[in-house]
PDB file of N, CA and C in Angstrom:
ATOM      1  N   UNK A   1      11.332 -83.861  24.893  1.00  0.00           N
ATOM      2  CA  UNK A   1      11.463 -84.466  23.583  1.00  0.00           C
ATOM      3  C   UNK A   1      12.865 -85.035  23.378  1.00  0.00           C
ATOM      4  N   UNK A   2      13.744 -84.668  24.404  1.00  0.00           N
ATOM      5  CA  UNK A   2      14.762 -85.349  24.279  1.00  0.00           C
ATOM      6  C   UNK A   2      15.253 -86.589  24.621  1.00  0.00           C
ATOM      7  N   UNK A   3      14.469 -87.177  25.512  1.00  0.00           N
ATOM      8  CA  UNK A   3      14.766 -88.379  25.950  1.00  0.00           C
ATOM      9  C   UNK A   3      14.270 -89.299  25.123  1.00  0.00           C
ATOM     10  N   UNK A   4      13.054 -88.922  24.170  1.00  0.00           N
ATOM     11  CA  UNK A   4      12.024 -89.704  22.998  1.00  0.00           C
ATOM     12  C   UNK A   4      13.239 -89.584  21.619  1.00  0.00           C
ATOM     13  N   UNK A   5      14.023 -88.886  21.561  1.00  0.00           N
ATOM     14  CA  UNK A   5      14.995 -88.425  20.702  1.00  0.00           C
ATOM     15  C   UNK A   5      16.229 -89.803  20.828  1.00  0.00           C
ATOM     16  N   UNK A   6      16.656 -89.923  21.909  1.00  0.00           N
ATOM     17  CA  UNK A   6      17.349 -90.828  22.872  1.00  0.00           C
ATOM     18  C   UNK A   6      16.975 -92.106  22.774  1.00  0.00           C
ATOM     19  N   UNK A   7      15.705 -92.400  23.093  1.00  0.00           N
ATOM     20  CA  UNK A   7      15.084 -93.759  22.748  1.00  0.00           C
ATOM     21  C   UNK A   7      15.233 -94.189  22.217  1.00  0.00           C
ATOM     22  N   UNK A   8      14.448 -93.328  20.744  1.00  0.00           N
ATOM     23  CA  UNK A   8      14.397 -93.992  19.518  1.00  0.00           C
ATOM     24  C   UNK A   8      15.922 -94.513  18.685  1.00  0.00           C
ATOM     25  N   UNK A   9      16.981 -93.427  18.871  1.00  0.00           N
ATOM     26  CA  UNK A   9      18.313 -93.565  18.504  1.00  0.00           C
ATOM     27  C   UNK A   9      18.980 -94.843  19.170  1.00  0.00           C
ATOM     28  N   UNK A  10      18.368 -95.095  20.369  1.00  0.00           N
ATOM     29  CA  UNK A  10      19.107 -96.763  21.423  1.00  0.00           C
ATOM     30  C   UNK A  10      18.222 -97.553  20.697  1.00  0.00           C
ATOM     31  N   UNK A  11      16.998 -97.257  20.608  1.00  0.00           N
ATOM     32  CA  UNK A  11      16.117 -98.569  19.939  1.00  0.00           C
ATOM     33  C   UNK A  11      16.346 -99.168  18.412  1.00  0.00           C
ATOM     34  N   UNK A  12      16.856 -98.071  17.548  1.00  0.00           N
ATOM     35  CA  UNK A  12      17.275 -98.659  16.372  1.00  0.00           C
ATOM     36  C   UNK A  12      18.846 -99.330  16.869  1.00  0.00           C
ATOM     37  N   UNK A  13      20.000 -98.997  17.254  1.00  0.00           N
ATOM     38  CA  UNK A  13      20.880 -99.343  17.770  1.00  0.00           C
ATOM     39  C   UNK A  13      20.541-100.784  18.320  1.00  0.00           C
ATOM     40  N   UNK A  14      19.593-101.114  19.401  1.00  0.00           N
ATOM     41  CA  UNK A  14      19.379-102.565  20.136  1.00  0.00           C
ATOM     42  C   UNK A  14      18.868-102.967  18.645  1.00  0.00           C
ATOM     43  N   UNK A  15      18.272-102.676  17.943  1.00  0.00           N
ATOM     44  CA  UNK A  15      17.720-103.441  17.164  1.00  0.00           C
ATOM     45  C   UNK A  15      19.138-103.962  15.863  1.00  0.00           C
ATOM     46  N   UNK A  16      19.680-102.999  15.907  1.00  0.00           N
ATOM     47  CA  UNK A  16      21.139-103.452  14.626  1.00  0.00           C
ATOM     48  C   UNK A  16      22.160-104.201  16.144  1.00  0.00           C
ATOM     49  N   UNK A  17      22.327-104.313  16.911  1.00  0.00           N
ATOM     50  CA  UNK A  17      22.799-105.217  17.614  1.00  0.00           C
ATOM     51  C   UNK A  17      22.473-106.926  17.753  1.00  0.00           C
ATOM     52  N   UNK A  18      21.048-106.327  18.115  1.00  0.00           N
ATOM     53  CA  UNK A  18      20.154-107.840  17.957  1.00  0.00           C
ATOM     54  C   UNK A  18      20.610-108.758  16.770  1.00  0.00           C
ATOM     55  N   UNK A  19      20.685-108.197  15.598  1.00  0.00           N
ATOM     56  CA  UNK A  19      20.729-108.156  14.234  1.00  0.00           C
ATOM     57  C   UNK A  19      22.245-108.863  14.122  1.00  0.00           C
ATOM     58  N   UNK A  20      23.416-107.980  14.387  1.00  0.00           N
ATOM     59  CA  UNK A  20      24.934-108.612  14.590  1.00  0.00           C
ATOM     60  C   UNK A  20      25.268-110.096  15.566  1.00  0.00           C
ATOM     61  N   UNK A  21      23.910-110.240  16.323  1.00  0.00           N
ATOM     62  CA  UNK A  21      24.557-111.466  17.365  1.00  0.00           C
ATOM     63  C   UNK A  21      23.651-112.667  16.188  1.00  0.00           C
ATOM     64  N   UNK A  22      22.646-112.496  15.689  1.00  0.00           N
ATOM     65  CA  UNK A  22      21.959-113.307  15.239  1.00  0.00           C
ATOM     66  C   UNK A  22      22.979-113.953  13.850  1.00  0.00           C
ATOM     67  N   UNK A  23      23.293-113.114  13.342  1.00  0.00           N
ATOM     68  CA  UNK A  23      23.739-113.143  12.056  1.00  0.00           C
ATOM     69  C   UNK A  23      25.371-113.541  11.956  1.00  0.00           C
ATOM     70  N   UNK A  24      25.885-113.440  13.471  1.00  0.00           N
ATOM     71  CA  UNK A  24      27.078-113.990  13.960  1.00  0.00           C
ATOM     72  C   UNK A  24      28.214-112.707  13.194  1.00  0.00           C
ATOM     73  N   UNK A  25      27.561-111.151  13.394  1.00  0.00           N
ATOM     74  CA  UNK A  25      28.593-110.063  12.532  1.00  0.00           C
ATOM     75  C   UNK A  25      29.235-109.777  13.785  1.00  0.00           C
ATOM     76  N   UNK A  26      30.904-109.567  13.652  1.00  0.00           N
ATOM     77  CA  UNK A  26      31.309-109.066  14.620  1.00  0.00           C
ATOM     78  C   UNK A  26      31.763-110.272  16.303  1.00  0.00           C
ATOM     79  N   UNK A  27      32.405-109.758  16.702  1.00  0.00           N
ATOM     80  CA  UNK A  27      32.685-110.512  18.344  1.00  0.00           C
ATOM     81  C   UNK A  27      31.447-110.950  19.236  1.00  0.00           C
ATOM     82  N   UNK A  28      31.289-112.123  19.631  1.00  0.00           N
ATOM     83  CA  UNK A  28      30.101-112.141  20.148  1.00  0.00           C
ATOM     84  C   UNK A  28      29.857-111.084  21.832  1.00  0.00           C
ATOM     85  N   UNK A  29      30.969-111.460  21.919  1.00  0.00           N
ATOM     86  CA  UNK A  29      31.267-110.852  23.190  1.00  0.00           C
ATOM     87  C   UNK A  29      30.970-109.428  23.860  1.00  0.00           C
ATOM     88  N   UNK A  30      31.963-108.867  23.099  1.00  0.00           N
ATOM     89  CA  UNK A  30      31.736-107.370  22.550  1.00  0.00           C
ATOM     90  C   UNK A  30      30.172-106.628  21.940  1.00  0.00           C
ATOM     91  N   UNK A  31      29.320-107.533  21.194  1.00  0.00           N
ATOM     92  CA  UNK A  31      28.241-106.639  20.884  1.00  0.00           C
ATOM     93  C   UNK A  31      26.917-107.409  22.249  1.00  0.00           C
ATOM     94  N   UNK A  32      27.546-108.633  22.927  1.00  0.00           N
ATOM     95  CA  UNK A  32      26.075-108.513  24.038  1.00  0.00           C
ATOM     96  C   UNK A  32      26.862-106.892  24.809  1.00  0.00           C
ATOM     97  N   UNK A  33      27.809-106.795  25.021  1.00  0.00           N
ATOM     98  CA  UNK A  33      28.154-106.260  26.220  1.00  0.00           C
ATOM     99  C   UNK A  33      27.639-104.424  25.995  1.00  0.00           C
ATOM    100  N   UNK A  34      27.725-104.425  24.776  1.00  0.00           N
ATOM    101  CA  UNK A  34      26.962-102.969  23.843  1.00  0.00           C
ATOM    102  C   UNK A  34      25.685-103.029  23.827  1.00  0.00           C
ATOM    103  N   UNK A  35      25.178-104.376  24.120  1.00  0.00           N
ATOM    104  CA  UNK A  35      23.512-104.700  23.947  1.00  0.00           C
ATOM    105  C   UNK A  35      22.767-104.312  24.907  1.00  0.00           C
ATOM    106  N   UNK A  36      23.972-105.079  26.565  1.00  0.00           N
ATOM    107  CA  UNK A  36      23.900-104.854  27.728  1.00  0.00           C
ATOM    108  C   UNK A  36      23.777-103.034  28.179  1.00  0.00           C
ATOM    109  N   UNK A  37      24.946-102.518  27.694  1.00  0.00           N
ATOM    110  CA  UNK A  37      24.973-101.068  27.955  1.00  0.00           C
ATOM    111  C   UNK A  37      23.862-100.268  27.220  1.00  0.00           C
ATOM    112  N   UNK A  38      23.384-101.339  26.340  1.00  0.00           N
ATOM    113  CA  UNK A  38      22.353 -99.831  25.617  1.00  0.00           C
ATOM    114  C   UNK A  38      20.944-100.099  26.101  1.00  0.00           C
ATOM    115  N   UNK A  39      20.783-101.370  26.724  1.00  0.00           N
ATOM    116  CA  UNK A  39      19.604-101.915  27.637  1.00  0.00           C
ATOM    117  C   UNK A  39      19.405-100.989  28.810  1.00  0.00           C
ATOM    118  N   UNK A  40      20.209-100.757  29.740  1.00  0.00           N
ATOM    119  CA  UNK A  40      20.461-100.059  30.930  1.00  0.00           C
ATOM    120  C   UNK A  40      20.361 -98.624  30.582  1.00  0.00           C
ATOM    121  N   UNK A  41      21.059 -98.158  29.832  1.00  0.00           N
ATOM    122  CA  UNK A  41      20.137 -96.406  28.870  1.00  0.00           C
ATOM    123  C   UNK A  41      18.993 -96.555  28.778  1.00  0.00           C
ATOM    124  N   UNK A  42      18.106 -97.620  27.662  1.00  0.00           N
ATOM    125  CA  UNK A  42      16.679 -97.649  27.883  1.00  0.00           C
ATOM    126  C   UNK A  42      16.241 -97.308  29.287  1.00  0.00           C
ATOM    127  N   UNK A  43      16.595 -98.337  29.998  1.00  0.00           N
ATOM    128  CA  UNK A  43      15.715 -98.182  31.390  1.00  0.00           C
ATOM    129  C   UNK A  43      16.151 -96.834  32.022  1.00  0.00           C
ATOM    130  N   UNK A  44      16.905 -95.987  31.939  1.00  0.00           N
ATOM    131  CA  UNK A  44      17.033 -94.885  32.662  1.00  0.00           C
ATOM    132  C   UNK A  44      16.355 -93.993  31.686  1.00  0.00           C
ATOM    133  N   UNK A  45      15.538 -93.925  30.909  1.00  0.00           N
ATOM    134  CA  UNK A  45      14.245 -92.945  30.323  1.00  0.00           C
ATOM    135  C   UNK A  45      13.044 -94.413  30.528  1.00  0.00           C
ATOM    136  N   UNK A  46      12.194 -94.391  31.739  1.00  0.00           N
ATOM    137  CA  UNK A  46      10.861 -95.324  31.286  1.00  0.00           C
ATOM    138  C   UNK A  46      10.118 -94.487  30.988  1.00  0.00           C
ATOM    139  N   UNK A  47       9.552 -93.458  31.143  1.00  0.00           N
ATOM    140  CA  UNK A  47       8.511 -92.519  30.192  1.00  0.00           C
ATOM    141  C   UNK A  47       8.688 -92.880  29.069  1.00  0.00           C
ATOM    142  N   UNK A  48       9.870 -91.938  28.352  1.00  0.00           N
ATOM    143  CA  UNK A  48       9.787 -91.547  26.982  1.00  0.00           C
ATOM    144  C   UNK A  48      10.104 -93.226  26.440  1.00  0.00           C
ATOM    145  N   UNK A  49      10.787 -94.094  27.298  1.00  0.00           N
ATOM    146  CA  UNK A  49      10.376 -95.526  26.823  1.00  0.00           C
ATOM    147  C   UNK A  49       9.453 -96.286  26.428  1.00  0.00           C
ATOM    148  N   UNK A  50       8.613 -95.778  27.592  1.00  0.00           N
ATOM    149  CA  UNK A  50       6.985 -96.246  27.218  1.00  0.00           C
ATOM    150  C   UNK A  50       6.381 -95.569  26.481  1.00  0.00           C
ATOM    151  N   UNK A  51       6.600 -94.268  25.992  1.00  0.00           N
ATOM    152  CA  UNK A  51       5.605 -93.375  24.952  1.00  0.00           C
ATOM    153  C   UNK A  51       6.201 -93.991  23.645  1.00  0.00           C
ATOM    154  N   UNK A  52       7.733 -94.273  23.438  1.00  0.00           N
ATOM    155  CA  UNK A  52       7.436 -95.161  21.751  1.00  0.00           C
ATOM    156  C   UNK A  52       6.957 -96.480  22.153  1.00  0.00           C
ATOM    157  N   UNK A  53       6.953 -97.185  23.068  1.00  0.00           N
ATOM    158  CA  UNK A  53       6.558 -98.452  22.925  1.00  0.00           C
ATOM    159  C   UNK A  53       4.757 -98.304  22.588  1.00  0.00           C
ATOM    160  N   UNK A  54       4.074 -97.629  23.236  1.00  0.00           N
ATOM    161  CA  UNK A  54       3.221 -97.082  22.666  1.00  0.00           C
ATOM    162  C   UNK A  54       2.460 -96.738  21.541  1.00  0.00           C
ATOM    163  N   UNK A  55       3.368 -96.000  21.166  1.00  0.00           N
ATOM    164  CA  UNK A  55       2.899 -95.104  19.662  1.00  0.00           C
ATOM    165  C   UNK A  55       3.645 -96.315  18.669  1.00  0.00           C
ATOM    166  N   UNK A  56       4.069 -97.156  18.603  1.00  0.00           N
ATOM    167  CA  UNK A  56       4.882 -98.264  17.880  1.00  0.00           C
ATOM    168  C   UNK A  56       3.642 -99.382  18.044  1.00  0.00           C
ATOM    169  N   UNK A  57       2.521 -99.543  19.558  1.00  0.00           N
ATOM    170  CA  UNK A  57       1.829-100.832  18.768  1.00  0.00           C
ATOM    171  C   UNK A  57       0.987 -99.680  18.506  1.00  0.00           C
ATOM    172  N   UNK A  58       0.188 -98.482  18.327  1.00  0.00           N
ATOM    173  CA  UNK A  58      -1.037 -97.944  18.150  1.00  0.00           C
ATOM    174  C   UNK A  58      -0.134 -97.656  16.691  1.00  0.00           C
ATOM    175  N   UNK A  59       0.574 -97.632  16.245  1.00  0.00           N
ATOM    176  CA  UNK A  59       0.703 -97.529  14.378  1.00  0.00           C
ATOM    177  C   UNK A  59       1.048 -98.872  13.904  1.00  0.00           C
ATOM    178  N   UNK A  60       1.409 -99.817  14.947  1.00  0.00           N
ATOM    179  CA  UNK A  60       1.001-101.203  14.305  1.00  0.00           C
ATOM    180  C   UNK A  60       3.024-101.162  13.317  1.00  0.00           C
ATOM    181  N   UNK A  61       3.586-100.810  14.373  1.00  0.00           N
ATOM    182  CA  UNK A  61       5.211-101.126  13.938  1.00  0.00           C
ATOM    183  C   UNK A  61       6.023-101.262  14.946  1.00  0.00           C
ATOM    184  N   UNK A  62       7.308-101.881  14.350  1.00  0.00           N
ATOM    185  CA  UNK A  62       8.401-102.498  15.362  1.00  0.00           C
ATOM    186  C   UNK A  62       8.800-101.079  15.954  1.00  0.00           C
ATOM    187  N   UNK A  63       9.383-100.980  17.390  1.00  0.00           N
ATOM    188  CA  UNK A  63       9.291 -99.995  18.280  1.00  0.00           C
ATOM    189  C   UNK A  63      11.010 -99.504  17.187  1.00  0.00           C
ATOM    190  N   UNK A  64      11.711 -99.868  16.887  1.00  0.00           N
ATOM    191  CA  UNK A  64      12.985 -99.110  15.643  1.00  0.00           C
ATOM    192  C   UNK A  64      12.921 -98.517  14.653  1.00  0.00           C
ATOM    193  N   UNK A  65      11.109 -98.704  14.213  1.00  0.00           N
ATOM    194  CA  UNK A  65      10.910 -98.128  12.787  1.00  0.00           C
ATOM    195  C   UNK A  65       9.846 -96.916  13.092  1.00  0.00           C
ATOM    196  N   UNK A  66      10.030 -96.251  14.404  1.00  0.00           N
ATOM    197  CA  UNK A  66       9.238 -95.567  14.869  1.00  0.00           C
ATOM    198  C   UNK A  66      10.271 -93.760  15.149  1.00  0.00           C
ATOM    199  N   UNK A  67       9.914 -92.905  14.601  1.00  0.00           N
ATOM    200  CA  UNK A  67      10.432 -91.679  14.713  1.00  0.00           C
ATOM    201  C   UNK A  67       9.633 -90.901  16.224  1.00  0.00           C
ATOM    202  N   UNK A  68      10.528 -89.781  16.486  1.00  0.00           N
ATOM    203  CA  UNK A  68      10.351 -88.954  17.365  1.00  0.00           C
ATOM    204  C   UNK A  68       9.046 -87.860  17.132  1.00  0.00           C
ATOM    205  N   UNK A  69       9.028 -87.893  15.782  1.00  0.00           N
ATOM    206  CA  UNK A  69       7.926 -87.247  15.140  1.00  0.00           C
ATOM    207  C   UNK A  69       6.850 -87.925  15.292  1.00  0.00           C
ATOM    208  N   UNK A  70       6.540 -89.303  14.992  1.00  0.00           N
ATOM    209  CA  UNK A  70       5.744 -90.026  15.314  1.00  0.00           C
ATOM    210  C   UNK A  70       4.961 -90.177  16.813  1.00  0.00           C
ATOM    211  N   UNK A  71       6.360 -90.277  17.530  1.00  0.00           N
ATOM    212  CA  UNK A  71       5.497 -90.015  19.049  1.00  0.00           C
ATOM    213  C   UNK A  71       5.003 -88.735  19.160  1.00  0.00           C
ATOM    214  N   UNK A  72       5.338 -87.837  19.314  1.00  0.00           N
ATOM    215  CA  UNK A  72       4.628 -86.146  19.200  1.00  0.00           C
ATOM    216  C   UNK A  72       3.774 -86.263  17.922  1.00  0.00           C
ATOM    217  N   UNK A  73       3.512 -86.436  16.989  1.00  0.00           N
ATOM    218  CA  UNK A  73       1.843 -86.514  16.503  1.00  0.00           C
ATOM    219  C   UNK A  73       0.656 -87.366  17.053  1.00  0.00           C
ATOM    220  N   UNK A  74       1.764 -88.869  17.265  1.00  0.00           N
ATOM    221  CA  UNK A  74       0.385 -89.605  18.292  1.00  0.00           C
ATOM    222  C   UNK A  74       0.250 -88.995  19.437  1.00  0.00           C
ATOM    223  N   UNK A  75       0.743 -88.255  20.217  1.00  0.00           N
ATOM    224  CA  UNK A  75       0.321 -87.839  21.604  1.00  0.00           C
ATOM    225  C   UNK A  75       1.347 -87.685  22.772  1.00  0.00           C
ATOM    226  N   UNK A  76       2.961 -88.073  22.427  1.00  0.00           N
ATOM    227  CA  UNK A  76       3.295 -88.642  23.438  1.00  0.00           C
ATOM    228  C   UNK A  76       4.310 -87.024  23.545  1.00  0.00           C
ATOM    229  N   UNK A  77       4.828 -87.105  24.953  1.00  0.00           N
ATOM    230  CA  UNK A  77       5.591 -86.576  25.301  1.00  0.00           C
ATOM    231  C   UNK A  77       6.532 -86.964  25.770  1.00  0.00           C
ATOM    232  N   UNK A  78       7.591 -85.679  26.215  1.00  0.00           N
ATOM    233  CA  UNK A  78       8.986 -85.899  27.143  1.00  0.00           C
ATOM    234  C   UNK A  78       9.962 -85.195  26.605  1.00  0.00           C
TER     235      UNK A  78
END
């Protein structure tokens, strides 16, 4: 449950990053390169990666607005 813990905490993070390059908040430079580093965390959990990506389309929400609780009631583990 910790790596689903992990996820979800990088996935709201990529998602307020996404958010700073679009919106031009902050150095451009500096937040791909945080975007970059928090991309490469994702991929070192693909389980508990794929169990919110998962439980995020089976509740029909963006994979950031998805809790750890959420994956452990739909089914998922890690």
């Amino acid at each position: 449950m910790d790596n689903i813990v992990e996820v979800v905490t990088l996935l709201r993070h990529q998602s307020e990053l996404e958010t700073q390059l679009i919106h031009g908040d902050g150095t451009a430079a500096a937040t791909e390169h945080a975007l970059e580093a928090t991309r490469r965390r994702l991929a070192a959990h693909p389980q508990a990666l794929n169990a919110v990506l998962q439980t995020a389309r089976a509740l029909g929400r963006t994979p950031d607005r998805i809790s750890a609780q959420d994956v452990r009631a739909w089914g998922g583990s890690n």
